[in-house]
C-alpha atoms as a PDB file:
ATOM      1  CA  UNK A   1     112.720 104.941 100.761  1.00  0.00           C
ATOM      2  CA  UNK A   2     111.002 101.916 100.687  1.00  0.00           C
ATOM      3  CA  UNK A   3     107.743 101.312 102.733  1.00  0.00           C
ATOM      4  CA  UNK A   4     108.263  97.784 103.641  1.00  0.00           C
ATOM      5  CA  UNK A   5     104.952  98.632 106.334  1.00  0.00           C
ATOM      6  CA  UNK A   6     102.718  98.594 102.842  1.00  0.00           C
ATOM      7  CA  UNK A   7     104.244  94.634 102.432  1.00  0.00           C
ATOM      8  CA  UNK A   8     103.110  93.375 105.616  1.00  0.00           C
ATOM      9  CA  UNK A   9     100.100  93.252 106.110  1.00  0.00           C
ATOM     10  CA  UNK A  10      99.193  92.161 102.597  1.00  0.00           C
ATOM     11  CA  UNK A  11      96.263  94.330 101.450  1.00  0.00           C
ATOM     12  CA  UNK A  12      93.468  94.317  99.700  1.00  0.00           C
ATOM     13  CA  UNK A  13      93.682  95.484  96.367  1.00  0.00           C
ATOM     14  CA  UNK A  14      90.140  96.109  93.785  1.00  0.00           C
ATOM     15  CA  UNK A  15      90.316  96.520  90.370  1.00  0.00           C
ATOM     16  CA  UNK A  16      87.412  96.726  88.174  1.00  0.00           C
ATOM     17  CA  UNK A  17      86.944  92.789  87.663  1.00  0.00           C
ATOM     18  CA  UNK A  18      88.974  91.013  90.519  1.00  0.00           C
ATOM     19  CA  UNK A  19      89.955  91.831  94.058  1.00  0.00           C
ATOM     20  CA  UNK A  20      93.515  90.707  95.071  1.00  0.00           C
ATOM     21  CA  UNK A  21      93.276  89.401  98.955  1.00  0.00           C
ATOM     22  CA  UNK A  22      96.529  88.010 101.121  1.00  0.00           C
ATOM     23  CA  UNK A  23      97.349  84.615  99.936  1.00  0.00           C
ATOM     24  CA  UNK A  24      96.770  82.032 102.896  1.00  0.00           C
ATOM     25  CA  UNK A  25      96.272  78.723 104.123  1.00  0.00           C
ATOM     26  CA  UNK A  26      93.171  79.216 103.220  1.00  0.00           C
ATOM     27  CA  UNK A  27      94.159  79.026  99.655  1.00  0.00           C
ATOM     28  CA  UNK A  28      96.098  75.614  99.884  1.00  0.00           C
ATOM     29  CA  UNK A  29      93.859  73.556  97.823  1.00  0.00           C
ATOM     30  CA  UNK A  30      93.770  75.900  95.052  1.00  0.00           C
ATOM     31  CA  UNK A  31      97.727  76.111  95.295  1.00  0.00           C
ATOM     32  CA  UNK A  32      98.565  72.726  95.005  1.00  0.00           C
ATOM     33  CA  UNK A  33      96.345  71.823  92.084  1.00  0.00           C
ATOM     34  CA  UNK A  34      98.488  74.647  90.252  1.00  0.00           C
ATOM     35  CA  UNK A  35     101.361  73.289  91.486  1.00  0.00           C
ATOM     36  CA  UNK A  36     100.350  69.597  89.843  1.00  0.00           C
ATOM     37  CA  UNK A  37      99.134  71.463  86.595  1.00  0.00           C
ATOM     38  CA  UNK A  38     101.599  70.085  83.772  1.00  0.00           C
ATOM     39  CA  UNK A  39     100.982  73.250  81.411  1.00  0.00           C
ATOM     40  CA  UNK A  40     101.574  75.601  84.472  1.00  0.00           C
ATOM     41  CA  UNK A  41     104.950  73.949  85.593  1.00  0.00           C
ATOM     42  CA  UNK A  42     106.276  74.256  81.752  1.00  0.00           C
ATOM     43  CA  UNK A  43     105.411  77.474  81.652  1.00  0.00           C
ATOM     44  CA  UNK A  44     107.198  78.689  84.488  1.00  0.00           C
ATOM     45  CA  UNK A  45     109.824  76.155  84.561  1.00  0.00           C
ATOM     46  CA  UNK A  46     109.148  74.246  87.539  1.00  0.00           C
ATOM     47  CA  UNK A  47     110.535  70.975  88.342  1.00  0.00           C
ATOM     48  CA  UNK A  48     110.404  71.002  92.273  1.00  0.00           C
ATOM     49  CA  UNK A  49     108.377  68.160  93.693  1.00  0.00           C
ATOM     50  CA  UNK A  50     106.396  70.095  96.813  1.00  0.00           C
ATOM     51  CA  UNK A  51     104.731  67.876  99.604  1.00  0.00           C
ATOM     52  CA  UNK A  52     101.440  69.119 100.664  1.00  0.00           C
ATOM     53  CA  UNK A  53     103.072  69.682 104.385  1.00  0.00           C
ATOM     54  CA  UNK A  54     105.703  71.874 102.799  1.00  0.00           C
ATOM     55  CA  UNK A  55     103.251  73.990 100.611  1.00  0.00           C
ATOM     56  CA  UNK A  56     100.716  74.246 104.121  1.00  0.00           C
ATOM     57  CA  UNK A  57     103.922  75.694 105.780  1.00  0.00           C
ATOM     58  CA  UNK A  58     104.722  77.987 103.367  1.00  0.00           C
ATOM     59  CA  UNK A  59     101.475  79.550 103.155  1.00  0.00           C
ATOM     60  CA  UNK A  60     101.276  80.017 106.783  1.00  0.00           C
ATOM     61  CA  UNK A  61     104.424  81.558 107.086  1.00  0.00           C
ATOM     62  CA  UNK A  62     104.004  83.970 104.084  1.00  0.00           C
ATOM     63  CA  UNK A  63     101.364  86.253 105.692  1.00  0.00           C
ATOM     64  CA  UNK A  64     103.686  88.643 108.200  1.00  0.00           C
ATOM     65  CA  UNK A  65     106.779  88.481 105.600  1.00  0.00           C
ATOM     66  CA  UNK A  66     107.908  92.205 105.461  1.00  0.00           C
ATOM     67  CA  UNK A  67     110.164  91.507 102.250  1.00  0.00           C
ATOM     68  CA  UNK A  68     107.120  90.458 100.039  1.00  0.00           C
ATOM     69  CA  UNK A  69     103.641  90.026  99.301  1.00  0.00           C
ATOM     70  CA  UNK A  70     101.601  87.671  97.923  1.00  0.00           C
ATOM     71  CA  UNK A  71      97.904  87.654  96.553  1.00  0.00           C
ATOM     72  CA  UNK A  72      95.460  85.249  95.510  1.00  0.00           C
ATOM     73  CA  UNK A  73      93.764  86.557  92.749  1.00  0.00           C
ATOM     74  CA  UNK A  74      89.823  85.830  93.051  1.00  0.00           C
ATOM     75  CA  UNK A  75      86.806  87.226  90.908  1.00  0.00           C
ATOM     76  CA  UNK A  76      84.262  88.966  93.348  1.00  0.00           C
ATOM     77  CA  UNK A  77      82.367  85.937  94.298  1.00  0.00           C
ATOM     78  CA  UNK A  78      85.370  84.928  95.831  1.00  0.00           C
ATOM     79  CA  UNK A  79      86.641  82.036  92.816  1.00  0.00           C
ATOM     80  CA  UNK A  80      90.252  81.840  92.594  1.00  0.00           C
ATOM     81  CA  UNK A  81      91.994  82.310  89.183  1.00  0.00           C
ATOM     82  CA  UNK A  82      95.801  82.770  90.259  1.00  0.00           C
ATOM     83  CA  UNK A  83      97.869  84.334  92.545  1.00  0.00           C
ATOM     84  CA  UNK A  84     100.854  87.212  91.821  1.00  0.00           C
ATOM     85  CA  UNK A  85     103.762  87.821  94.052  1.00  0.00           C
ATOM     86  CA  UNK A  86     106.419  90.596  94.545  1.00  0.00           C
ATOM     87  CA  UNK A  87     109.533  89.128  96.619  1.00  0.00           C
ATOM     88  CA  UNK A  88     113.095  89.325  96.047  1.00  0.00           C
ATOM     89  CA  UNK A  89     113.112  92.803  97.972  1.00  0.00           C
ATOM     90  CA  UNK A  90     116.254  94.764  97.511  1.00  0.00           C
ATOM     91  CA  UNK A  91     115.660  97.668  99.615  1.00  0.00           C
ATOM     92  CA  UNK A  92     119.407  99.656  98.649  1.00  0.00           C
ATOM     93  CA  UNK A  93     118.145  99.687  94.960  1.00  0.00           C
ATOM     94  CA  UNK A  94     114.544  99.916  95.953  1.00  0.00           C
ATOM     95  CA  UNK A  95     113.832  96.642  93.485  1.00  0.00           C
ATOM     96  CA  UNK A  96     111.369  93.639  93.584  1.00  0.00           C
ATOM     97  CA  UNK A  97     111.011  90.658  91.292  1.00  0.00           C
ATOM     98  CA  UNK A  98     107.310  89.684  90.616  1.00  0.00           C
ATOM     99  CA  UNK A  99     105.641  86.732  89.177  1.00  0.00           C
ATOM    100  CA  UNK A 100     102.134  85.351  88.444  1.00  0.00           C
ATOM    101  CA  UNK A 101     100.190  82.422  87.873  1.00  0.00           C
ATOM    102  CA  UNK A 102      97.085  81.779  86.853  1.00  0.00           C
ATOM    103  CA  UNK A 103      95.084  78.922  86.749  1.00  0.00           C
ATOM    104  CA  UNK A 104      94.289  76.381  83.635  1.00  0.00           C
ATOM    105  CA  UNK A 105      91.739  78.279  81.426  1.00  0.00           C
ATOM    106  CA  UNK A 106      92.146  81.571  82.527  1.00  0.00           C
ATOM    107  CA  UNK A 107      94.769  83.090  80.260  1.00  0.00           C
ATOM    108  CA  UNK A 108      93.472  85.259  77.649  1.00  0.00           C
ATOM    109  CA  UNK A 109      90.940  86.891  79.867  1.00  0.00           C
ATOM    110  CA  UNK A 110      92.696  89.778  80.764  1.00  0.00           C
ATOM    111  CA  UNK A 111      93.127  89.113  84.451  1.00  0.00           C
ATOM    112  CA  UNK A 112      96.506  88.661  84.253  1.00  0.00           C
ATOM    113  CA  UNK A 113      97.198  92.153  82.848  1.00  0.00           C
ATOM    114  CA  UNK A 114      94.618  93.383  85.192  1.00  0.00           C
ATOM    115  CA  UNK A 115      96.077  91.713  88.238  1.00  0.00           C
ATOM    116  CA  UNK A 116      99.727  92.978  87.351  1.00  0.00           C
ATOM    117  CA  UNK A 117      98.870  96.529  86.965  1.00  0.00           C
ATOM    118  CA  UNK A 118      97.061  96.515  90.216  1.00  0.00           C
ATOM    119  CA  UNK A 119     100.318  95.244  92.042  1.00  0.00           C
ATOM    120  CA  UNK A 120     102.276  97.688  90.331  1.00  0.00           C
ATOM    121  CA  UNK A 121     100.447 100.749  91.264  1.00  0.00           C
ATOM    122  CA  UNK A 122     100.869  99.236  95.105  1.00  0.00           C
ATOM    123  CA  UNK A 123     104.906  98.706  94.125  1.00  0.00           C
ATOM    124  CA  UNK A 124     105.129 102.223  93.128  1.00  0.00           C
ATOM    125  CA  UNK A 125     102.945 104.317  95.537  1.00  0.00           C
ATOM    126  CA  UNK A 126     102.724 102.396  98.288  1.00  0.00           C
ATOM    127  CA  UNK A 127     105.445 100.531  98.531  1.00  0.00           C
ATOM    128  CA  UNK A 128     107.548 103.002  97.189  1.00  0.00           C
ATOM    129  CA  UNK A 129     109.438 100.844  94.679  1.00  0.00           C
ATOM    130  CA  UNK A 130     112.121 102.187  91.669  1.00  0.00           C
ATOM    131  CA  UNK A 131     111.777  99.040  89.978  1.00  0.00           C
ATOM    132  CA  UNK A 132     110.140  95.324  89.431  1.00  0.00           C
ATOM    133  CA  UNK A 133     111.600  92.935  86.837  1.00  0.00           C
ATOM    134  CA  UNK A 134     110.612  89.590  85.863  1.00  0.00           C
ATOM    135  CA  UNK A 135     111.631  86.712  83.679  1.00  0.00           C
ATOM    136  CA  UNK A 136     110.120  85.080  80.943  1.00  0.00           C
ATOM    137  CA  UNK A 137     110.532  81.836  78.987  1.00  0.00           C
ATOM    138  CA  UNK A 138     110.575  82.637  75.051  1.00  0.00           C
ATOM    139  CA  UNK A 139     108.373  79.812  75.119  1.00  0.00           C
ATOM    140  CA  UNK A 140     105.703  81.938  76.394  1.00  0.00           C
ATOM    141  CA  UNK A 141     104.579  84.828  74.437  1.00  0.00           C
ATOM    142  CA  UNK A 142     101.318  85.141  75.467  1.00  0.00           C
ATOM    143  CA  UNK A 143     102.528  86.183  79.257  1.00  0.00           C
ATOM    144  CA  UNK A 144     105.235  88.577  77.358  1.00  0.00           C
ATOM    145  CA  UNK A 145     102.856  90.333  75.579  1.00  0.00           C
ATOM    146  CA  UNK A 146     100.613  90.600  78.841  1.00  0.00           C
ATOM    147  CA  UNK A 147     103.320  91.795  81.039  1.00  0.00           C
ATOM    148  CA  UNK A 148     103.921  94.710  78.461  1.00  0.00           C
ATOM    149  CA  UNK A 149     100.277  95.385  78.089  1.00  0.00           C
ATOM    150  CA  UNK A 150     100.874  96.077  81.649  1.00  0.00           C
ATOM    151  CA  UNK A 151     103.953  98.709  81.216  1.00  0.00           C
ATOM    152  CA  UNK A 152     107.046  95.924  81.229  1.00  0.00           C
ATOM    153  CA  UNK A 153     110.007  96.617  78.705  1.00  0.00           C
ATOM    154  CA  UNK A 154     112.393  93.985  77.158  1.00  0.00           C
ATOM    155  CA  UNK A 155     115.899  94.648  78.857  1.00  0.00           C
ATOM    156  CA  UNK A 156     117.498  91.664  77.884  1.00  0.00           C
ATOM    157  CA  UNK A 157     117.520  87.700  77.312  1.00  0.00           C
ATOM    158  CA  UNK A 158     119.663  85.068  78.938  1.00  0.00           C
ATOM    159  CA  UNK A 159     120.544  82.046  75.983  1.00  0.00           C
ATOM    160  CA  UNK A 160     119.842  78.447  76.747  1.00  0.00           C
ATOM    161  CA  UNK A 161     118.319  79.115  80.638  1.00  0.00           C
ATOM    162  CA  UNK A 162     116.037  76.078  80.905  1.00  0.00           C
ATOM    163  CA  UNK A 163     116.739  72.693  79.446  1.00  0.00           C
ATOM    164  CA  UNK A 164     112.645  71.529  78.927  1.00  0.00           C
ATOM    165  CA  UNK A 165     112.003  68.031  76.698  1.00  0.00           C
ATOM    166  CA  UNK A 166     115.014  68.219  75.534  1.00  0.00           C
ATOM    167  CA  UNK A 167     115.296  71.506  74.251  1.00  0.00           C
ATOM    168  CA  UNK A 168     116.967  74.452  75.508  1.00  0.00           C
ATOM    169  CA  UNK A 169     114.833  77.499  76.004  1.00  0.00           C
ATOM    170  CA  UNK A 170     115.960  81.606  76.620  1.00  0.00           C
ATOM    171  CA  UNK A 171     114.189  83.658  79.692  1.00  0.00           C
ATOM    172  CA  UNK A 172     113.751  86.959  78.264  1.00  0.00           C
ATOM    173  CA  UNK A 173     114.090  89.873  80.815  1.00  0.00           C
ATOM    174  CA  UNK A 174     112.077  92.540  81.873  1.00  0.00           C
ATOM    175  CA  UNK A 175     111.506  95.405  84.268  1.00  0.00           C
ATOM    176  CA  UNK A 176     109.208  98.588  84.995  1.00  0.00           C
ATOM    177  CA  UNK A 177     110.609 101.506  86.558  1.00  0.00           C
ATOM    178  CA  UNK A 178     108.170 104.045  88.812  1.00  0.00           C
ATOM    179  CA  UNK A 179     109.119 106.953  86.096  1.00  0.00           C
ATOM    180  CA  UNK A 180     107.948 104.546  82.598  1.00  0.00           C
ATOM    181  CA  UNK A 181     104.210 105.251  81.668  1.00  0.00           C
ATOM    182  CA  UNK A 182     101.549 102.763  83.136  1.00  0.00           C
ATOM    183  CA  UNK A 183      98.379 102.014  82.178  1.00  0.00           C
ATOM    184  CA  UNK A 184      96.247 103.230  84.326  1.00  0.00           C
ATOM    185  CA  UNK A 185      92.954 100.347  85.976  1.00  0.00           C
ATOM    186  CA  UNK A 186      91.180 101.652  89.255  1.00  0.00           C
ATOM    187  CA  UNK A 187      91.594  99.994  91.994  1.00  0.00           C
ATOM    188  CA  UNK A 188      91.421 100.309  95.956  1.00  0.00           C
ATOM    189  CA  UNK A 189      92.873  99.098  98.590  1.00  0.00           C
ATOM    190  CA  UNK A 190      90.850  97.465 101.654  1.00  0.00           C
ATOM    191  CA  UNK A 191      91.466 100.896 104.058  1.00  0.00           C
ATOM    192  CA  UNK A 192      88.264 102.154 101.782  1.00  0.00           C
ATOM    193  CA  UNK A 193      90.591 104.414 100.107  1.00  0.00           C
ATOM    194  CA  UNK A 194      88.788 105.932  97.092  1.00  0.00           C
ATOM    195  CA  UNK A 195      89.546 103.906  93.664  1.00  0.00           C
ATOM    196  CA  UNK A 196      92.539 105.569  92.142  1.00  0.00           C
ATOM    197  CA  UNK A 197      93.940 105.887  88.354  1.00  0.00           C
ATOM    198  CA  UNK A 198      97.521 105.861  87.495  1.00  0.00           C
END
């Protein structure tokens, strides 16, 4: 059964090097450079033209969504470096897309692996989740090879999904399940719980 009560309100979550807080309209600034970041919009495909009134709405309204949650991803002294989202909530199949962004320059740190796992352990234990897929261009390897780092299996790709400078471009597939082996990063929540491993 899925605990939609551990979606909304968005918590807290610690890991070793970052700590994961609710994703707000506190964060808009930070969002819409990403959003006007030519690297990040190839990356994830993104040819939507936001307004700055439509991104300010969405942020508000994300907060008390119980069919997702969505984190700003900070380093301890409170610098954003991305934000990671699980939405798409199928509660029959007990499924949940994710995705994640980071911000120009931080790839390669880790974070992104570090982030993922983080959400995943919430997905699983708190949320009480079967599964959480994702898609990937092939243009991306660096975020495929995170994303396993992080427990995620191939499961398929889908030929010719995004037309980008005039080449087409797969989107390579790929899910967890609760029962596949995770790595394990502590983290906490913001109840004080104490750090847990998976």
């Amino acid at each position: 059964m899925v605990e939609s009560s551990a979606l909304s309100p968005v918590p807290t979550l610690r890991t070793p090097r970052l700590v994961l807080v609710p994703l707000g309209p506190e964060h808009l600034e930070d969002v819409w450079a990403g959003l006007h970041d030519e690297e990040s919009n190839r990356l994830t495909g993104t040819r939507t033209v936001f307004t700055r009134e439509v991104v300010a709405a969405h942020l508000e309204r994300i907060g008390p969504a119980d069919d997702r949650a969505d984190w700003a991803i900070t380093l301890p002294d409170g610098t954003y470096v991305g934000e990671v989202v699980l939405n798409e909530l199928d509660e029959d199949d007990r499924c949940m897309n994710v995705r994640i962004a980071l911000v120009p320059g931080m790839p390669g740190r880790g974070y992104g692996t570090e982030a993922m796992v983080a959400v995943l352990d919430h997905a699983f234990d708190a949320v009480g989740l079967h599964r959480v897929e994702l898609s990937v261009f092939d243009f991306n390897p660096r975020a495929q090879r995170s994303y396993e780092k992080a427990g995620f299996v191939v499961e398929g790709r889908q030929r010719d999904r995004l037309r980008w400078d005039g080449r087409w471009h797969d989107s390579i597939l790929m899910a967890v399940l609760a029962t596949d082996p995770r790595p394990g990063i502590a983290r906490s929540s913001d109840d004080d719980a104490p750090p847990m491993t998976a």
